[in-house]
Each structure stands twice: as structure tokens, then as C-alpha cells.
N, C-alpha and C. Protein backbone atom coordinates (compact mmCIF):
# COMPACT_ATOMS: atom_id res chain seq x y z
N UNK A 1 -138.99 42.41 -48.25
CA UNK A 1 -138.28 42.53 -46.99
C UNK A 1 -138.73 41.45 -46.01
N UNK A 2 -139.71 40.97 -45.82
CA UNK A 2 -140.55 39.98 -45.11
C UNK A 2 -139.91 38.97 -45.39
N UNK A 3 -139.95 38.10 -46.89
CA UNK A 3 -139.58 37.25 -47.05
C UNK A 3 -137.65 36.60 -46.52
N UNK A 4 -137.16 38.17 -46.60
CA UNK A 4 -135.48 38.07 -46.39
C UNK A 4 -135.68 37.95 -44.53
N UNK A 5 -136.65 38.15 -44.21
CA UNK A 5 -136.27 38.25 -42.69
C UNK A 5 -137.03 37.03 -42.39
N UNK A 6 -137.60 36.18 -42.76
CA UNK A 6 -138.35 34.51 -42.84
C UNK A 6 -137.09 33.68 -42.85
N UNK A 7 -136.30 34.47 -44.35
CA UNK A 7 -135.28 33.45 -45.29
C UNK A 7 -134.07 33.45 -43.85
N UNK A 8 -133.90 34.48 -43.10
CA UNK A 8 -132.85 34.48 -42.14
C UNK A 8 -133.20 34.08 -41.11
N UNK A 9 -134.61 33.91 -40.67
CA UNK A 9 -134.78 33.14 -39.21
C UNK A 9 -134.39 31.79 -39.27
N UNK A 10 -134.85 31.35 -40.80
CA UNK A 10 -134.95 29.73 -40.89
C UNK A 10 -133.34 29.33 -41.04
N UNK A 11 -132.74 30.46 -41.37
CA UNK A 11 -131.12 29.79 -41.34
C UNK A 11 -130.60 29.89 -40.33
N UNK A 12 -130.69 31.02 -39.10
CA UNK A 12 -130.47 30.77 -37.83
C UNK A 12 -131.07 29.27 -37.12
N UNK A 13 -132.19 29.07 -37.34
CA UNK A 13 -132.76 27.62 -36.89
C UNK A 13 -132.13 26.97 -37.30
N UNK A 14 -131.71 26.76 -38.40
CA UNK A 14 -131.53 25.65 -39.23
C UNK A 14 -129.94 25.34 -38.49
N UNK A 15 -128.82 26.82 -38.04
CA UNK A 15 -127.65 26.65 -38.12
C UNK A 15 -127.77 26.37 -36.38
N UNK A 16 -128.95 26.49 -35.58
CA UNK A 16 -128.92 26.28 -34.50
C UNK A 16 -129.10 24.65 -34.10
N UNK A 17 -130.15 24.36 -34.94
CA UNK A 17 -130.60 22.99 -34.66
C UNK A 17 -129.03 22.14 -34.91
N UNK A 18 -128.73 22.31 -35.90
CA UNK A 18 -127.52 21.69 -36.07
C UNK A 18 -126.09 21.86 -35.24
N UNK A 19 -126.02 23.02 -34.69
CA UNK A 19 -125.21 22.85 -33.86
C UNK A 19 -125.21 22.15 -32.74
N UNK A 20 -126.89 22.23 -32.07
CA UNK A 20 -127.44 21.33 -30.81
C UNK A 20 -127.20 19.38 -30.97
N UNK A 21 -127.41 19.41 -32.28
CA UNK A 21 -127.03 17.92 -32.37
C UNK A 21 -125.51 17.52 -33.01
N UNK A 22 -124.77 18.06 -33.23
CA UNK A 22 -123.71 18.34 -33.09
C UNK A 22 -122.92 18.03 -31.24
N UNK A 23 -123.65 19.23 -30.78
CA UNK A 23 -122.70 18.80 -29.53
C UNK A 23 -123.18 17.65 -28.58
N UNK A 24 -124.55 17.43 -28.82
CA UNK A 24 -125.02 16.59 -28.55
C UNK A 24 -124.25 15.10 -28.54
N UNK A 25 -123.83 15.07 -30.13
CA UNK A 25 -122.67 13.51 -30.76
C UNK A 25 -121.56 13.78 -29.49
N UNK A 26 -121.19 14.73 -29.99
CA UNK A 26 -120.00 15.05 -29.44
C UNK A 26 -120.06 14.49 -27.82
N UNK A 27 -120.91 14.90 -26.76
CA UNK A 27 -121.17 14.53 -25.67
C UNK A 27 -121.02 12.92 -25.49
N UNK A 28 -121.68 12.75 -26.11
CA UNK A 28 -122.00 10.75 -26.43
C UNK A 28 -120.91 10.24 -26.39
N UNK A 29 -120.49 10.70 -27.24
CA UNK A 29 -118.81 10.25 -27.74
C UNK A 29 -117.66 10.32 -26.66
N UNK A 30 -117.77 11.50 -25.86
CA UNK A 30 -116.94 11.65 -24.84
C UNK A 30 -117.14 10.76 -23.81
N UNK A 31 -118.68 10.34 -23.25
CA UNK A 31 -119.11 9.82 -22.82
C UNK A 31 -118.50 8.19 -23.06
N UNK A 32 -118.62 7.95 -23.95
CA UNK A 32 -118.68 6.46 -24.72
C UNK A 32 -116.95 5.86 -24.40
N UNK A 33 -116.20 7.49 -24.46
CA UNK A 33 -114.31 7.16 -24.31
C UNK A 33 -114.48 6.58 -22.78
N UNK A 34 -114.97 7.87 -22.14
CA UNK A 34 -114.57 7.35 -20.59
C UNK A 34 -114.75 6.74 -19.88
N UNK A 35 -116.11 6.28 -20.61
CA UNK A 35 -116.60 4.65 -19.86
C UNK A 35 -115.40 3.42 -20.47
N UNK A 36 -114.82 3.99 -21.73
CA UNK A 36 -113.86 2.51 -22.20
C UNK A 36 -113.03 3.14 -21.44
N UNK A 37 -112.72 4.27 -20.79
CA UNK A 37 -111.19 4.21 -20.30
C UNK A 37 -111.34 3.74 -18.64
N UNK A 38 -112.44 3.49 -18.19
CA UNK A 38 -112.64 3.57 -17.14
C UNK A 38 -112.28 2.15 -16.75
N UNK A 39 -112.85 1.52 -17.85
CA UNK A 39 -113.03 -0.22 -17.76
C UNK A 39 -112.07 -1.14 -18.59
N UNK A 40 -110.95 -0.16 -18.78
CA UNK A 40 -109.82 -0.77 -18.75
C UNK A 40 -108.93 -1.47 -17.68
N UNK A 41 -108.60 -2.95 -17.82
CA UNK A 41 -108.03 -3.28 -17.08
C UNK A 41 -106.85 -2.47 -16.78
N UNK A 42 -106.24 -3.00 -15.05
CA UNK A 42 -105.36 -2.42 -14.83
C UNK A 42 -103.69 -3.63 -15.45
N UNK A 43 -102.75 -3.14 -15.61
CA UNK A 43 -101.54 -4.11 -15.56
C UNK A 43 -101.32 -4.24 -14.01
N UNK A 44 -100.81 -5.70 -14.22
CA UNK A 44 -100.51 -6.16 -13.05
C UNK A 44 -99.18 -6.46 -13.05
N UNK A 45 -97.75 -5.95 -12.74
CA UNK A 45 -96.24 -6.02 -12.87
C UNK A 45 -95.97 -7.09 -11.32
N UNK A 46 -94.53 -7.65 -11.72
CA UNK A 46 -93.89 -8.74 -11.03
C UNK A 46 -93.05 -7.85 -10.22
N UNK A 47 -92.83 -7.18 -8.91
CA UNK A 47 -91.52 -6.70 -8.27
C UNK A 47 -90.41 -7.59 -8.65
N UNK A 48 -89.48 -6.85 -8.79
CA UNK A 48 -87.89 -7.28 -9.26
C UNK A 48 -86.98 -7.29 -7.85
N UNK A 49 -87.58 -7.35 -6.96
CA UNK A 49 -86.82 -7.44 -5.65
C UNK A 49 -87.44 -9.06 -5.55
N UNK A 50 -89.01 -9.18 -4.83
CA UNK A 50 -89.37 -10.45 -4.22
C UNK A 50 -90.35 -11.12 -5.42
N UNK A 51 -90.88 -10.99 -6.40
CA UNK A 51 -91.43 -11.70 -7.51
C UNK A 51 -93.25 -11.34 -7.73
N UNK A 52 -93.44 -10.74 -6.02
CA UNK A 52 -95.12 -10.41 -5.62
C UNK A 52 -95.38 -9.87 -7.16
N UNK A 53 -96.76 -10.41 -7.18
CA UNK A 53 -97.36 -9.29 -8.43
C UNK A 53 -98.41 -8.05 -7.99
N UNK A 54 -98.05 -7.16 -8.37
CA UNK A 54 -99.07 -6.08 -7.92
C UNK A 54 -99.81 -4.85 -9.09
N UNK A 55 -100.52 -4.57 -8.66
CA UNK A 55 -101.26 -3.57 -9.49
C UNK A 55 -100.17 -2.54 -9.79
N UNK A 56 -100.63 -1.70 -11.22
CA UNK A 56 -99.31 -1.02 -11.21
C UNK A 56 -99.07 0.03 -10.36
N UNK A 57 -100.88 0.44 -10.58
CA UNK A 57 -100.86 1.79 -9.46
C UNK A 57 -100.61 1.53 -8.05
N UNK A 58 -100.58 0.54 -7.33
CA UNK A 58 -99.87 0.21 -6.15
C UNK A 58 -98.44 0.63 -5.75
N UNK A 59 -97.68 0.29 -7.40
CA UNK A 59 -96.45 -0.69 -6.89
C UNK A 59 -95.32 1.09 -6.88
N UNK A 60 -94.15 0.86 -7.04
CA UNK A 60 -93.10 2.04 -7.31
C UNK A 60 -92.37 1.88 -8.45
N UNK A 61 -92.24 2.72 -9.32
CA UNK A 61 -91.24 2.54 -10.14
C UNK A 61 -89.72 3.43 -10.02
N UNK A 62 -89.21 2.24 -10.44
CA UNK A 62 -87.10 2.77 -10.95
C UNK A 62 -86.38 2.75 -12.09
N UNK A 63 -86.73 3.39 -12.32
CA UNK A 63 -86.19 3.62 -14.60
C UNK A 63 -87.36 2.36 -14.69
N UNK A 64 -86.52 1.52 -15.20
CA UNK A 64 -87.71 0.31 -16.12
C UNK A 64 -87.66 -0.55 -15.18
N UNK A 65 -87.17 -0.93 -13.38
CA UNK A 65 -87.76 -1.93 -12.80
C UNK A 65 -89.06 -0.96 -12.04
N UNK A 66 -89.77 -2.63 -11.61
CA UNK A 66 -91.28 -1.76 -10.97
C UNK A 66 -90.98 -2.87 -9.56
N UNK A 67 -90.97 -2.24 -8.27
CA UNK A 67 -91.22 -2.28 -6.97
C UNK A 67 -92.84 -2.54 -6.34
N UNK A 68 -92.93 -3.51 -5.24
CA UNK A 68 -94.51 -3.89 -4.75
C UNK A 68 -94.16 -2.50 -3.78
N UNK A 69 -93.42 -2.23 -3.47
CA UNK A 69 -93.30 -1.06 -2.29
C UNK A 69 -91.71 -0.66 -2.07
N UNK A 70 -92.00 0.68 -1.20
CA UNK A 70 -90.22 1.45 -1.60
C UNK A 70 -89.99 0.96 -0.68
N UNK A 71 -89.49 -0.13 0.17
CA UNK A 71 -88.61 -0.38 1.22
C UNK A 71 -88.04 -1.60 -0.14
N UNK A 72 -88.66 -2.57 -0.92
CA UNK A 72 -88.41 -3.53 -2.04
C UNK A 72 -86.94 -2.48 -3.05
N UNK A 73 -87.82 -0.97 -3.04
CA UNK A 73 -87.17 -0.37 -4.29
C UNK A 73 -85.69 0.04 -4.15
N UNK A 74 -85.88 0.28 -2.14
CA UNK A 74 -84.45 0.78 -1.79
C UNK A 74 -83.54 -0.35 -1.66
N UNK A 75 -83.89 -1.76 -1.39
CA UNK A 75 -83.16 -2.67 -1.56
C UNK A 75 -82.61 -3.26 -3.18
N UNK A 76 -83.48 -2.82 -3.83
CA UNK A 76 -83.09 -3.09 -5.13
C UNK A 76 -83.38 -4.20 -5.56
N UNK A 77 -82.89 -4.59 -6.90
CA UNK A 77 -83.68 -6.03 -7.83
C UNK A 77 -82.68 -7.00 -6.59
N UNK A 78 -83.44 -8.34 -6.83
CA UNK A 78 -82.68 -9.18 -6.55
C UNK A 78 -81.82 -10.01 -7.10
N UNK A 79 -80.62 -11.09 -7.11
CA UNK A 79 -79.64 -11.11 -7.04
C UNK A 79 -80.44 -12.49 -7.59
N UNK A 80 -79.25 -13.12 -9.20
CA UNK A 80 -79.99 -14.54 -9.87
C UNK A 80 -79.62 -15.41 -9.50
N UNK A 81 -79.05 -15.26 -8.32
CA UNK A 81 -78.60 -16.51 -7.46
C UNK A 81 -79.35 -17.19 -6.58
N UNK A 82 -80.27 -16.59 -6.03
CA UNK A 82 -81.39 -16.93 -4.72
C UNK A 82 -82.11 -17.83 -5.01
């Protein structure tokens, strides 16, 4: 009986230790994404009204044109004549 209650501590340890380094990776790893997602450049888009380039998160979007700002967006793209 001794020995079965030895044989079951060491597999609780055994299934503990391993889970601790387990989430441990796991942490790292998450870690490791959000620093690459962090330090991703941003795109930088051309307004289709006046040509400015701006960050994307700045600018406005309209279906597939992108605006430096909504007074650009309410005027709309510009005209290939100018």
C-alpha cells in the first residue's frame, strides 16, 4: 500500500511539473507574438482626394478608397484631370 501511494505522488509531480512548464512555453510564446505584433510596421496609404500619405490608422476609409480625413472623404476621389 505504501509503495502505490509513493507510485501516485510521483505521478501527480511528475503530471504537475509538466504542466508548469508547459504553460510556462506557452506564456513565452504569447509573449514572443505580441512583441512581433507590436513592432509591426504601420501601412502608410495615398488619399484619393489630395495624394497626402498617411498612416492608415489616421486616415478614413470608403469601400476600397482610403481618405487623410472625412472632409477629403465627403468630397470624394479626385478628378484625372487636375
Amino acid at each position: 500500500m505504501r509503495n502505490l501511494l509513493i507510485f501516485l505522488l510521483v505521478l501527480g509531480a511528475i503530471w504537475w511539473v509538466r504542466r508548469a512548464v508547459t504553460r510556462s512555453r506557452a506564456a513565452r510564446r504569447d509573449d514572443k507574438r505580441q512583441r512581433a505584433a507590436e513592432t509591426l510596421p504601420e501601412r502608410i496609404l495615398a488619399c484619393a482626394h489630395c495624394g497626402v500619405h498617411v498612416p492608415e490608422a489616421e486616415g478614413v476609409r470608403d469601400g476600397e478608397a482610403f481618405y487623410c480625413c472625412e472632409a477629403h472623404r465627403r468630397l470624394g476621389a479626385a478628378s484625372k484631370g487636375r
